[in-house]
N, C-alpha and C. Protein backbone atom coordinates (compact mmCIF):
# COMPACT_ATOMS: atom_id res chain seq x y z
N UNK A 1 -36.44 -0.66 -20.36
CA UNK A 1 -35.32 -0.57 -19.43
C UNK A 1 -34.45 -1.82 -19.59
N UNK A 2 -33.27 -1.56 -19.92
CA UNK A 2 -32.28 -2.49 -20.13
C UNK A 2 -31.22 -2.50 -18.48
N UNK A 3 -31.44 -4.04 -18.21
CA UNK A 3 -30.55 -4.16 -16.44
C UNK A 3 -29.83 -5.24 -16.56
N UNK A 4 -28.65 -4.71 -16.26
CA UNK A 4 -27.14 -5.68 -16.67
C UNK A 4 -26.44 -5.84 -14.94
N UNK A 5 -27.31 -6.93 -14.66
CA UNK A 5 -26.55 -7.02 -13.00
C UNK A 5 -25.27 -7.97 -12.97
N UNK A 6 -24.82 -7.46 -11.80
CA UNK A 6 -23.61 -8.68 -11.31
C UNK A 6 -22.14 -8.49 -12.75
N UNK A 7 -22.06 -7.49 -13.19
CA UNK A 7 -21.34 -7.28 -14.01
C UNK A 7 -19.76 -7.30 -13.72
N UNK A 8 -19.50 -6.70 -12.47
CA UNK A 8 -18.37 -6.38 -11.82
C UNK A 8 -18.40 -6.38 -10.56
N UNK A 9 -17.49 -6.95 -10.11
CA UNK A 9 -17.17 -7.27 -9.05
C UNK A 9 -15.94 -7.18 -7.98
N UNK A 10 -15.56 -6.88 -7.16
CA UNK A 10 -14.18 -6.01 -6.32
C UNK A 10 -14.26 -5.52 -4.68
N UNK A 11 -13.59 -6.63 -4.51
CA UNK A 11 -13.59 -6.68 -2.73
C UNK A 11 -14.63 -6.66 -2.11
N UNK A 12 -15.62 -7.12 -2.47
CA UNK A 12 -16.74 -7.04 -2.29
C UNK A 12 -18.26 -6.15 -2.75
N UNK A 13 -17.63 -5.25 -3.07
CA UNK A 13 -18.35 -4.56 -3.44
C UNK A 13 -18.87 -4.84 -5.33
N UNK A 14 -20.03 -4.69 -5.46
CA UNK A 14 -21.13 -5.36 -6.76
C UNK A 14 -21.81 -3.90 -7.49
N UNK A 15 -21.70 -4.21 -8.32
CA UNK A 15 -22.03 -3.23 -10.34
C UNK A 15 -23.18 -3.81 -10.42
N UNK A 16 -24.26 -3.10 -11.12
CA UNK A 16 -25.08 -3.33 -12.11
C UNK A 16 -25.00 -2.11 -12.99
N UNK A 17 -25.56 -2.06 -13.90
CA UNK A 17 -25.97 -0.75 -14.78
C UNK A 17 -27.21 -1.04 -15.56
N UNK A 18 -27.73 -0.07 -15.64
CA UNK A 18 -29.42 -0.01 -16.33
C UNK A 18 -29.52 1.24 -17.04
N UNK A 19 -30.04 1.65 -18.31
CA UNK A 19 -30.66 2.12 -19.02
C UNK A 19 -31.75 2.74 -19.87
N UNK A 20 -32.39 3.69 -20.47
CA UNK A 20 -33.28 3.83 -21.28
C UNK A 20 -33.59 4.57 -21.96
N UNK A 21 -34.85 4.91 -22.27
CA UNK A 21 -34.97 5.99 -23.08
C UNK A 21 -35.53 7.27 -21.84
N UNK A 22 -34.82 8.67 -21.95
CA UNK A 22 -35.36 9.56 -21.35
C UNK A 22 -35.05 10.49 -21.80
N UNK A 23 -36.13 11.73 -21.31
CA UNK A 23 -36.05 13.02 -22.30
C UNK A 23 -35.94 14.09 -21.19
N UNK A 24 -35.83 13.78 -19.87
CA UNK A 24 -36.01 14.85 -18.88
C UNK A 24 -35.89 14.26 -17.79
N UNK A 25 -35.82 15.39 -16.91
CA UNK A 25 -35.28 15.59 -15.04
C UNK A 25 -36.60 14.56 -14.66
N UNK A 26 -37.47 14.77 -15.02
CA UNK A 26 -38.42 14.21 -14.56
C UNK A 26 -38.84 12.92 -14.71
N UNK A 27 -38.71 12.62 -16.16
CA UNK A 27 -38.43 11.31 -16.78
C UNK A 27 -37.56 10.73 -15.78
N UNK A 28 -36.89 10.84 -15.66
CA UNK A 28 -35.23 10.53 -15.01
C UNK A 28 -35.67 10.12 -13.93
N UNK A 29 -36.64 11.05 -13.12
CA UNK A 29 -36.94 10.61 -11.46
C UNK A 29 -37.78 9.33 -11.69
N UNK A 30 -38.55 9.67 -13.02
CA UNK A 30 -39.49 8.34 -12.77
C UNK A 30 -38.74 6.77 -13.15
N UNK A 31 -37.77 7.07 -14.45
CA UNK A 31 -36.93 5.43 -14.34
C UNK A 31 -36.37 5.58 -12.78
N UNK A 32 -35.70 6.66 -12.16
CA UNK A 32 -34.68 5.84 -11.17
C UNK A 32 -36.08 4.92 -9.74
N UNK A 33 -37.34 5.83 -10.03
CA UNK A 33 -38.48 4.96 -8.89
C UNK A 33 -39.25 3.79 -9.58
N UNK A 34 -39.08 3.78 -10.89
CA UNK A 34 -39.30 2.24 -11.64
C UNK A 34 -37.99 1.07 -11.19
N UNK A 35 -37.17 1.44 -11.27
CA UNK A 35 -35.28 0.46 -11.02
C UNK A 35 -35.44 0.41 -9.87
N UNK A 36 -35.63 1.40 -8.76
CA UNK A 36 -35.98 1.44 -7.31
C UNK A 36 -37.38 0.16 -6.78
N UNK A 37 -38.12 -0.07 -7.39
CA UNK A 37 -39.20 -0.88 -7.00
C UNK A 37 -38.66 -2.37 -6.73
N UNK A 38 -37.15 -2.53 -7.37
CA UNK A 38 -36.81 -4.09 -7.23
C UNK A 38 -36.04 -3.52 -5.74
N UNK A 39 -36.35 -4.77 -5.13
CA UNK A 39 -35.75 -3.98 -3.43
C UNK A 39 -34.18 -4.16 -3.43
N UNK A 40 -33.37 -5.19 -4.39
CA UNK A 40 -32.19 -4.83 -4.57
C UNK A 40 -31.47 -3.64 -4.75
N UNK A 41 -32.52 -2.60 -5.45
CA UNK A 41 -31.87 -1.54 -6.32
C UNK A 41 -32.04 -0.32 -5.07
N UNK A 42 -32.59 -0.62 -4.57
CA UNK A 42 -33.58 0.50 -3.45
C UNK A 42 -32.47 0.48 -1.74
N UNK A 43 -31.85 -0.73 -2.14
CA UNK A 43 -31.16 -0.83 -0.87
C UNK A 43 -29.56 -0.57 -1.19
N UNK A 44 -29.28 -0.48 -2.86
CA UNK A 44 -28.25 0.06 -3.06
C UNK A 44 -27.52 0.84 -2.28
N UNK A 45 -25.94 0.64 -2.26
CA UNK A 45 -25.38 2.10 -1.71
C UNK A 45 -25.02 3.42 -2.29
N UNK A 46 -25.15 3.08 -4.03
CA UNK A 46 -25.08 4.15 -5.25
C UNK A 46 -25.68 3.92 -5.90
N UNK A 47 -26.81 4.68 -6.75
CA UNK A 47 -27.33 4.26 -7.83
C UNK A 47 -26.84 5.74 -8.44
N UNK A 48 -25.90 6.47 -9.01
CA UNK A 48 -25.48 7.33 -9.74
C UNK A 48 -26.06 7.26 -11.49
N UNK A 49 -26.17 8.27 -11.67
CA UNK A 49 -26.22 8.38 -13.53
C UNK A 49 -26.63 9.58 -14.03
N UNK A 50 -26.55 9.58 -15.25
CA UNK A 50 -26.74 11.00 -16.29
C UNK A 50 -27.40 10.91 -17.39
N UNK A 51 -27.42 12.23 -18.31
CA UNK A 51 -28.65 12.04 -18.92
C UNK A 51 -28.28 13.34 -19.70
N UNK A 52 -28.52 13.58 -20.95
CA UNK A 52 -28.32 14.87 -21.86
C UNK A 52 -29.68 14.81 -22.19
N UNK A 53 -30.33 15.72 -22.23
CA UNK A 53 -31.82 16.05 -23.08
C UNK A 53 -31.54 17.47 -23.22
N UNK A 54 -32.93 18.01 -23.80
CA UNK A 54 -33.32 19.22 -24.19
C UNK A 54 -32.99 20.07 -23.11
N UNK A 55 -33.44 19.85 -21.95
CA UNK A 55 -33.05 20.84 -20.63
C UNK A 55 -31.64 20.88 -20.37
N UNK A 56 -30.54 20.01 -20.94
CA UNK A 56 -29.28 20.02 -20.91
C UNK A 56 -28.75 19.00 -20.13
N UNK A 57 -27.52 18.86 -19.80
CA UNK A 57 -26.71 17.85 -18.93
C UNK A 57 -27.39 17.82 -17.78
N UNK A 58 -27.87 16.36 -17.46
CA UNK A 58 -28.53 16.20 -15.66
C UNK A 58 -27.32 15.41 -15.54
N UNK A 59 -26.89 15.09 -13.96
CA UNK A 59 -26.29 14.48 -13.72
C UNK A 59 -26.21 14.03 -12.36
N UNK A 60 -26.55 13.29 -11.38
CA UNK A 60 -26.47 12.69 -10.17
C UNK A 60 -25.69 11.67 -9.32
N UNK A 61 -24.58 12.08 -8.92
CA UNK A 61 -23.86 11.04 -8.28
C UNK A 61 -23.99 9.99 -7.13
N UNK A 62 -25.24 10.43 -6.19
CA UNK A 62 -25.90 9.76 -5.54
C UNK A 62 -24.91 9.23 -4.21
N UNK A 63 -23.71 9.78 -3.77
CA UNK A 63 -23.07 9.82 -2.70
C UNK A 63 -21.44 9.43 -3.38
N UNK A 64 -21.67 8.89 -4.72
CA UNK A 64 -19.87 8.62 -5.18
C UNK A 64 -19.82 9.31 -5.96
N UNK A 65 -18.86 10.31 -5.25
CA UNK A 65 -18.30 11.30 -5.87
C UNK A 65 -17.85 11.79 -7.01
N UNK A 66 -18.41 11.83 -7.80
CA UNK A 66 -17.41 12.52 -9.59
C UNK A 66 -18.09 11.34 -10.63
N UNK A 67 -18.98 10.84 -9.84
CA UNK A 67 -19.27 8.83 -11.13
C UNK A 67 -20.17 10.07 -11.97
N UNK A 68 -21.21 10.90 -11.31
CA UNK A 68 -21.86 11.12 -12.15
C UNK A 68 -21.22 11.73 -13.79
N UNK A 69 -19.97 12.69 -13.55
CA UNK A 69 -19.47 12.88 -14.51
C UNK A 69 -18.98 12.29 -15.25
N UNK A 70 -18.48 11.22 -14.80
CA UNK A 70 -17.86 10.23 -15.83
C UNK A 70 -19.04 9.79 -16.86
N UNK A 71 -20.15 9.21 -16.38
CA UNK A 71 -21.24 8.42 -16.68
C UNK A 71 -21.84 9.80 -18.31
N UNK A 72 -21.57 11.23 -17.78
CA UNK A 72 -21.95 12.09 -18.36
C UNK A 72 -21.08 12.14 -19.69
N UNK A 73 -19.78 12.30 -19.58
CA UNK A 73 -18.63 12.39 -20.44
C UNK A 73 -18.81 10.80 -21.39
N UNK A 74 -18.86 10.13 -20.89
CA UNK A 74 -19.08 9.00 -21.90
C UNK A 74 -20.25 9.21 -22.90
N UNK A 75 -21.32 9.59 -22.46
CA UNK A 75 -22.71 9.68 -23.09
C UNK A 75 -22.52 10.62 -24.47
N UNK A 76 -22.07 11.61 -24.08
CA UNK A 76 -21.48 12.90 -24.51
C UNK A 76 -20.56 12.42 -25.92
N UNK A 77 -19.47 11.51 -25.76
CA UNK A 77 -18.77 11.05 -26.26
C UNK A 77 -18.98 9.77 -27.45
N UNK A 78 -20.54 9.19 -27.07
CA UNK A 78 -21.59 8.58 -27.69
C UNK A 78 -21.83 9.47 -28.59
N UNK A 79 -22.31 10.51 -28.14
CA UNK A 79 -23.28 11.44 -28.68
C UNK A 79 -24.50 10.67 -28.27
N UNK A 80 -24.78 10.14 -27.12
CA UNK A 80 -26.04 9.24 -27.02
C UNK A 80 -27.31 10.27 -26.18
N UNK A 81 -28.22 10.86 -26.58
CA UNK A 81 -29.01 11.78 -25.81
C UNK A 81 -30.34 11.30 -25.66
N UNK A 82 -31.43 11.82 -24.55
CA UNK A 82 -32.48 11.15 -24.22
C UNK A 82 -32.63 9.87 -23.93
N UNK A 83 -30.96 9.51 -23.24
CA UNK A 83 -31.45 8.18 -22.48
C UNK A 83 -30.45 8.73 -21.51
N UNK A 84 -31.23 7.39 -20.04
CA UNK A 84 -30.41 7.49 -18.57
C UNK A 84 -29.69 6.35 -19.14
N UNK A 85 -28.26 6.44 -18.24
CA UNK A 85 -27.34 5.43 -17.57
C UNK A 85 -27.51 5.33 -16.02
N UNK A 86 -27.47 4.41 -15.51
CA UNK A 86 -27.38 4.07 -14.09
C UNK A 86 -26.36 3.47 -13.78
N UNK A 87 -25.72 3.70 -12.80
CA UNK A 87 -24.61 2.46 -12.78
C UNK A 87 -24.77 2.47 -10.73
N UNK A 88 -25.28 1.08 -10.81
CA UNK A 88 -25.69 0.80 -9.57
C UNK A 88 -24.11 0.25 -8.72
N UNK A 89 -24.09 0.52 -7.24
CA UNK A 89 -23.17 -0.49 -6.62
C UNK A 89 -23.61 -0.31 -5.02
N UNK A 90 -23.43 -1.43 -4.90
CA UNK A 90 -23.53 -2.24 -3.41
C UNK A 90 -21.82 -2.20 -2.91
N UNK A 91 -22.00 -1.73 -1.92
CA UNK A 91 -20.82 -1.09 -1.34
C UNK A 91 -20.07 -2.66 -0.56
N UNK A 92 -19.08 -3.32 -0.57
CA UNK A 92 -18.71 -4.33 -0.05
C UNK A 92 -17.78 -4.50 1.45
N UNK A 93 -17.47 -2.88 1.72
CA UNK A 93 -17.41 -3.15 2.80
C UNK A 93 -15.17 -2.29 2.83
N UNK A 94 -14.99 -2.45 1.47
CA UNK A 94 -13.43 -2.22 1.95
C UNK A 94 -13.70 -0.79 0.61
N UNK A 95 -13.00 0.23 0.63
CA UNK A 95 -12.77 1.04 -0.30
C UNK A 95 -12.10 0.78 -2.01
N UNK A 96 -12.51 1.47 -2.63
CA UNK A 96 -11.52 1.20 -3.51
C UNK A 96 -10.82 2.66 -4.53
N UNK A 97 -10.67 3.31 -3.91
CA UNK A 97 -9.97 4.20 -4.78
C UNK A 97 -10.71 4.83 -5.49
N UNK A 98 -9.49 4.73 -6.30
CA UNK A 98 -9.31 5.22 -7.64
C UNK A 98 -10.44 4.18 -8.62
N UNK A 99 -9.92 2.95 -8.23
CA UNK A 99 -11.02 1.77 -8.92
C UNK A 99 -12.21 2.17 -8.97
N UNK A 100 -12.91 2.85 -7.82
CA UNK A 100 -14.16 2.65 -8.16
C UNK A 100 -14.67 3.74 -10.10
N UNK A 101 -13.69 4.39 -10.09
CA UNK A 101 -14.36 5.03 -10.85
C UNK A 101 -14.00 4.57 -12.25
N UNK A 102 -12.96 3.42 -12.66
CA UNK A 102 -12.72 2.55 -13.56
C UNK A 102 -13.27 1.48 -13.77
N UNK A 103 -14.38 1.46 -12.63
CA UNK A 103 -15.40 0.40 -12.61
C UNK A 103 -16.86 1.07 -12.99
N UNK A 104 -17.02 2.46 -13.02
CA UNK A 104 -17.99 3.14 -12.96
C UNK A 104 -18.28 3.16 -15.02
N UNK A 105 -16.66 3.21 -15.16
CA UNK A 105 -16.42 3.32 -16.90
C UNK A 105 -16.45 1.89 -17.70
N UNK A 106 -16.34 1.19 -16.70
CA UNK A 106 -16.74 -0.11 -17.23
C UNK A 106 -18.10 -0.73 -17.54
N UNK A 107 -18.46 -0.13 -16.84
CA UNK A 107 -20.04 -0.60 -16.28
C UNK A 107 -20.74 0.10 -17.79
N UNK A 108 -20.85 1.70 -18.02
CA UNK A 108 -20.95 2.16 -19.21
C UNK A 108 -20.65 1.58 -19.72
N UNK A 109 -19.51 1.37 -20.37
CA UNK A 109 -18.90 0.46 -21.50
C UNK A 109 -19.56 -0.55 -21.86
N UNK A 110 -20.13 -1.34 -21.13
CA UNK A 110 -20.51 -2.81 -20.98
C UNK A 110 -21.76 -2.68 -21.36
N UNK A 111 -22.87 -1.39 -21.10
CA UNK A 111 -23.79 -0.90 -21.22
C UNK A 111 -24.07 -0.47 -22.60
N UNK A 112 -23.22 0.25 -22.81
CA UNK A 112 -23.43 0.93 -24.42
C UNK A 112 -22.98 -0.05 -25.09
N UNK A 113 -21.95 -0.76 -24.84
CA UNK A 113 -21.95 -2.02 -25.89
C UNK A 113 -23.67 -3.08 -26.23
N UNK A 114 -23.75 -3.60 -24.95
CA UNK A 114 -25.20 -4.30 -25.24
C UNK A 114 -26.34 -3.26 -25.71
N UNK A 115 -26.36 -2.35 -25.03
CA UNK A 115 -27.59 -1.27 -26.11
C UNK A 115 -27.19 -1.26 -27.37
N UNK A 116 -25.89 -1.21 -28.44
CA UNK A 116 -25.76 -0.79 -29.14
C UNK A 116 -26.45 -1.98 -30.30
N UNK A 117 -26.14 -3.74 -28.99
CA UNK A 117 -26.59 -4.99 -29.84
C UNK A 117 -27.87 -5.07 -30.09
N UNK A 118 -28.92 -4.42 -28.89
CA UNK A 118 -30.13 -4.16 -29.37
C UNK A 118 -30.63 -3.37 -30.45
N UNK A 119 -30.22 -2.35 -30.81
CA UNK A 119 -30.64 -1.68 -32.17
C UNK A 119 -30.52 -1.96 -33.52
């Protein structure tokens, strides 16, 4: 599991994104209750992400609306399959739009770039 905290930042509100290898819905439940065990991640206000495997497109937005697709469409656009993206945020208190979801593509970005340095 690859965890890229404190990445972004905006009116308060705080990014991480995390990664790995997964092959399924189930897989999937078990990274997001492995990332969940740090009590930062668990008290999150989004932990959204997606996932292409054999069973097809998963995707979970986790209360912000449409991230999961984005998070999906990028992967897709990788061609990157059998791994999760997460893209965590701690809610700061003021809204942000439209932003949040240019922060949601950042966070990926930032993500698939450093995975790509590991291989």
């Amino acid at each position: 599991m690859l965890t890229l905290e404190n990445i972004i930042s905006d009116r308060g509100s705080k990014y991480a994104v995390s990664g790995g290898p997964c092959n399924s819905a189930e897989a999937a439940k078990v990274f997001l209750e492995e990332l969940k065990k740090t009590k930062k991640f668990a008290k999150a206000t989004h932990n959204t992400w997606a996932l292409i495997c054999s069973e097809g497109q998963i995707k979970n937005d986790d209360g912000e609306s449409g991230a999961g697709m984005i998070i999906l469409k990028m992967l897709e656009r990788e061609k990157l399959e059998n791994h999760i993206v997460v893209v965590t945020r701690w809610y700061g208190g003021k809204h942000l739009g439209g932003d949040r979801f240019r922060h949601v593509q950042n966070a990926v970005r930032i993500y698939l770039d450093e995975n790509q340095k590991g291989r």
